[in-house]
C-alpha atoms as a PDB file:
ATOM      1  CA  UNK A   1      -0.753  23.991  19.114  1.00  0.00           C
ATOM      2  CA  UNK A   2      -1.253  21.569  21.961  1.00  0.00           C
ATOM      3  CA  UNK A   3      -4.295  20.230  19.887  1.00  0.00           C
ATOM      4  CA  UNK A   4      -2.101  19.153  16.831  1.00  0.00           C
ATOM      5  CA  UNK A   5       0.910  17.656  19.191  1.00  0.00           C
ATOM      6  CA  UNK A   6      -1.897  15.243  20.834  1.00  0.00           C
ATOM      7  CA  UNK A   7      -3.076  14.692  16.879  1.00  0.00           C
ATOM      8  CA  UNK A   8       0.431  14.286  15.430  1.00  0.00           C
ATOM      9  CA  UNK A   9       1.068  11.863  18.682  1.00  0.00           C
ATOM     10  CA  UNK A  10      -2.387   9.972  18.421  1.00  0.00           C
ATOM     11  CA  UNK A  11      -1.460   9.218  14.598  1.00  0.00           C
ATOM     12  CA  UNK A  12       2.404   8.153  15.215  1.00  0.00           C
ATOM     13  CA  UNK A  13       1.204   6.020  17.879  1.00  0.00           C
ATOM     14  CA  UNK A  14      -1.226   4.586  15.512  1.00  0.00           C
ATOM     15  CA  UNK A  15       0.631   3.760  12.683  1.00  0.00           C
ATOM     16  CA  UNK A  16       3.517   2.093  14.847  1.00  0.00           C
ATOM     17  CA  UNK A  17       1.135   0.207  16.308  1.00  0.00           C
ATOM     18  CA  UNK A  18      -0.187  -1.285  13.202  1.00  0.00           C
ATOM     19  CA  UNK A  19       3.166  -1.964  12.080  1.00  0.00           C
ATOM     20  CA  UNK A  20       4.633  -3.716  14.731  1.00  0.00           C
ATOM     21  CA  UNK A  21       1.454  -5.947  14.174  1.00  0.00           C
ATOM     22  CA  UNK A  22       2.252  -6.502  10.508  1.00  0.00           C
ATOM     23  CA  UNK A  23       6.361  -7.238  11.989  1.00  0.00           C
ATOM     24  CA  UNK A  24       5.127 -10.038  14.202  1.00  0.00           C
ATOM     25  CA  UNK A  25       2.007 -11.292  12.074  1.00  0.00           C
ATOM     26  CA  UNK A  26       3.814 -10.776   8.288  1.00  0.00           C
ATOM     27  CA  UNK A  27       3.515 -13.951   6.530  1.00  0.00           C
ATOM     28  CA  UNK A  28       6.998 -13.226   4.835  1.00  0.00           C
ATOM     29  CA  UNK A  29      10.087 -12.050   5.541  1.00  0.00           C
ATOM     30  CA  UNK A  30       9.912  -9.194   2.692  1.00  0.00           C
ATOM     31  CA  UNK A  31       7.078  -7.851   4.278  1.00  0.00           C
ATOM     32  CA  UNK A  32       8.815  -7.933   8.091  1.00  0.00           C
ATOM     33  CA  UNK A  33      11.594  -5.748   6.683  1.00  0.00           C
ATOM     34  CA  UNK A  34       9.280  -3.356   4.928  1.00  0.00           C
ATOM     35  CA  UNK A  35       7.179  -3.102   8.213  1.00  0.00           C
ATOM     36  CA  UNK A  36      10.878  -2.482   9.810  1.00  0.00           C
ATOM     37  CA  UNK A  37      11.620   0.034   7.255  1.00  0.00           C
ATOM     38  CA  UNK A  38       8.318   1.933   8.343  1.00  0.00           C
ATOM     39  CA  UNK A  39       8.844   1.842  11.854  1.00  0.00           C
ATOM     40  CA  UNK A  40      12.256   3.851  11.160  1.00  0.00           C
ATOM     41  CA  UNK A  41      10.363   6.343   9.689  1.00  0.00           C
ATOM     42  CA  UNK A  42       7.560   6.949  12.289  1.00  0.00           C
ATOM     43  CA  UNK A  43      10.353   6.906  14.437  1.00  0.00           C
ATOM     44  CA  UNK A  44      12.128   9.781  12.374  1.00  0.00           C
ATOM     45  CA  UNK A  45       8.641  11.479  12.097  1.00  0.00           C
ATOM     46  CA  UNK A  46       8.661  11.731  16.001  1.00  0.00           C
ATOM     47  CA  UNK A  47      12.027  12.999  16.169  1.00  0.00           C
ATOM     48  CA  UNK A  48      11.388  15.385  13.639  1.00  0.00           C
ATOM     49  CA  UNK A  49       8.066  16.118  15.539  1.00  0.00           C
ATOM     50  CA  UNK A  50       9.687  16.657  19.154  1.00  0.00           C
ATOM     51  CA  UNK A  51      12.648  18.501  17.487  1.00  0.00           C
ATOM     52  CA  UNK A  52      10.133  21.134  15.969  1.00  0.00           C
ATOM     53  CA  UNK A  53       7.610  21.479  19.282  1.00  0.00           C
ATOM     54  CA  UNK A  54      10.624  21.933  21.415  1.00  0.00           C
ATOM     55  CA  UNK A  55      12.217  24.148  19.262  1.00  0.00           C
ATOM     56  CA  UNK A  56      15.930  22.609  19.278  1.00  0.00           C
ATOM     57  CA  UNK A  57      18.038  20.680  16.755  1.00  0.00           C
ATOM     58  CA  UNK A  58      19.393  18.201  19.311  1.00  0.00           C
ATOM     59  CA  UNK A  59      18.177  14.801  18.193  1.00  0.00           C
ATOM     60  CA  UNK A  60      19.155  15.834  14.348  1.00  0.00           C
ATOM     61  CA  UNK A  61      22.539  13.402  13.961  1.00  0.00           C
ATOM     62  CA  UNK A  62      19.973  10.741  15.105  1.00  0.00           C
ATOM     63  CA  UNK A  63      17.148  11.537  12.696  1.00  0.00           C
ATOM     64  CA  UNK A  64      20.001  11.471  10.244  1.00  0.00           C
ATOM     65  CA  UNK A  65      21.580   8.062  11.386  1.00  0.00           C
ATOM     66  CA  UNK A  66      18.066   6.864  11.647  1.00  0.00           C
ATOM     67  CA  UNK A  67      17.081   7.529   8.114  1.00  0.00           C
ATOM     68  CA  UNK A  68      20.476   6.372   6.522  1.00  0.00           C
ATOM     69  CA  UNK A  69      20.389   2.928   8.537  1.00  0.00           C
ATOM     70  CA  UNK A  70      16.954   2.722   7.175  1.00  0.00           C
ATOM     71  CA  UNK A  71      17.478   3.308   3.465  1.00  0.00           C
ATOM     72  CA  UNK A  72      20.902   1.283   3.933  1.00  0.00           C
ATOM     73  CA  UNK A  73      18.300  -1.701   5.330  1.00  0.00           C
ATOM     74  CA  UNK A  74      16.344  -1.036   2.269  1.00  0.00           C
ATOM     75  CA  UNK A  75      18.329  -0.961  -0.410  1.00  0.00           C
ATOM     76  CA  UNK A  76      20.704  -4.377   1.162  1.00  0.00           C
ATOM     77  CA  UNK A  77      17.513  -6.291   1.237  1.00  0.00           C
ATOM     78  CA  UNK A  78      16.121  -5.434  -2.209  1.00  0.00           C
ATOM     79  CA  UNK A  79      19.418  -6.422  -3.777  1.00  0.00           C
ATOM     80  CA  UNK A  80      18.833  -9.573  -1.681  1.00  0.00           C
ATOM     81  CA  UNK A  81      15.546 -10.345  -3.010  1.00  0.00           C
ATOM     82  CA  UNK A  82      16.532  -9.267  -6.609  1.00  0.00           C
ATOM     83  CA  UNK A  83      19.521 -11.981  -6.990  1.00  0.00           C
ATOM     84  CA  UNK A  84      17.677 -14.722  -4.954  1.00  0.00           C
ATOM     85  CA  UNK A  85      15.359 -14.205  -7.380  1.00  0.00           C
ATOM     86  CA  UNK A  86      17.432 -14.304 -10.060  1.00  0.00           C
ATOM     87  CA  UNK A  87      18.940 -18.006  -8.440  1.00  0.00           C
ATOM     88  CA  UNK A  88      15.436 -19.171  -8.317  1.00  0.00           C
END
């Protein structure tokens, strides 16, 4: 078990490494907020991750106020995009 938490950890570290490149080097503003929208989720994945190696349920209203705020994020700025679009 050990092994997998240093995999699991070595991948989630990865991944929100790459995207906080792509938040500060994203030539647009669509993709910033997608990279955002991706780093809530490795962030839920580690909660989810630390919740099920420690065997406890204690970070769960944050996983779940983590994952709302980011489909709320997700869904505001695609309704942006779609009526700026629309403008345009």
């Amino acid at each position: 078990m050990p092994t997998v938490v240093i995999i699991v950890a070595a991948a989630l570290a990865c991944a929100a490494a790459f995207t906080i490149y792509r938040i500060a080097k994203g030539p647009s503003l669509l993709d910033r907020v997608i990279a955002a929208d991706v780093l809530l989720a490795i962030f839920g994945a580690a909660l989810a991750a630390e919740m099920a190696v420690n065997h406890h349920q204690d970070n769960l209203v944050l996983l779940v106020v983590l994952t709302v705020i980011g489909f709320i994020g997700s869904v505001t700025v695609a309704r942006f995009v779609a009526h700026r679009r629309e403008e345009g």
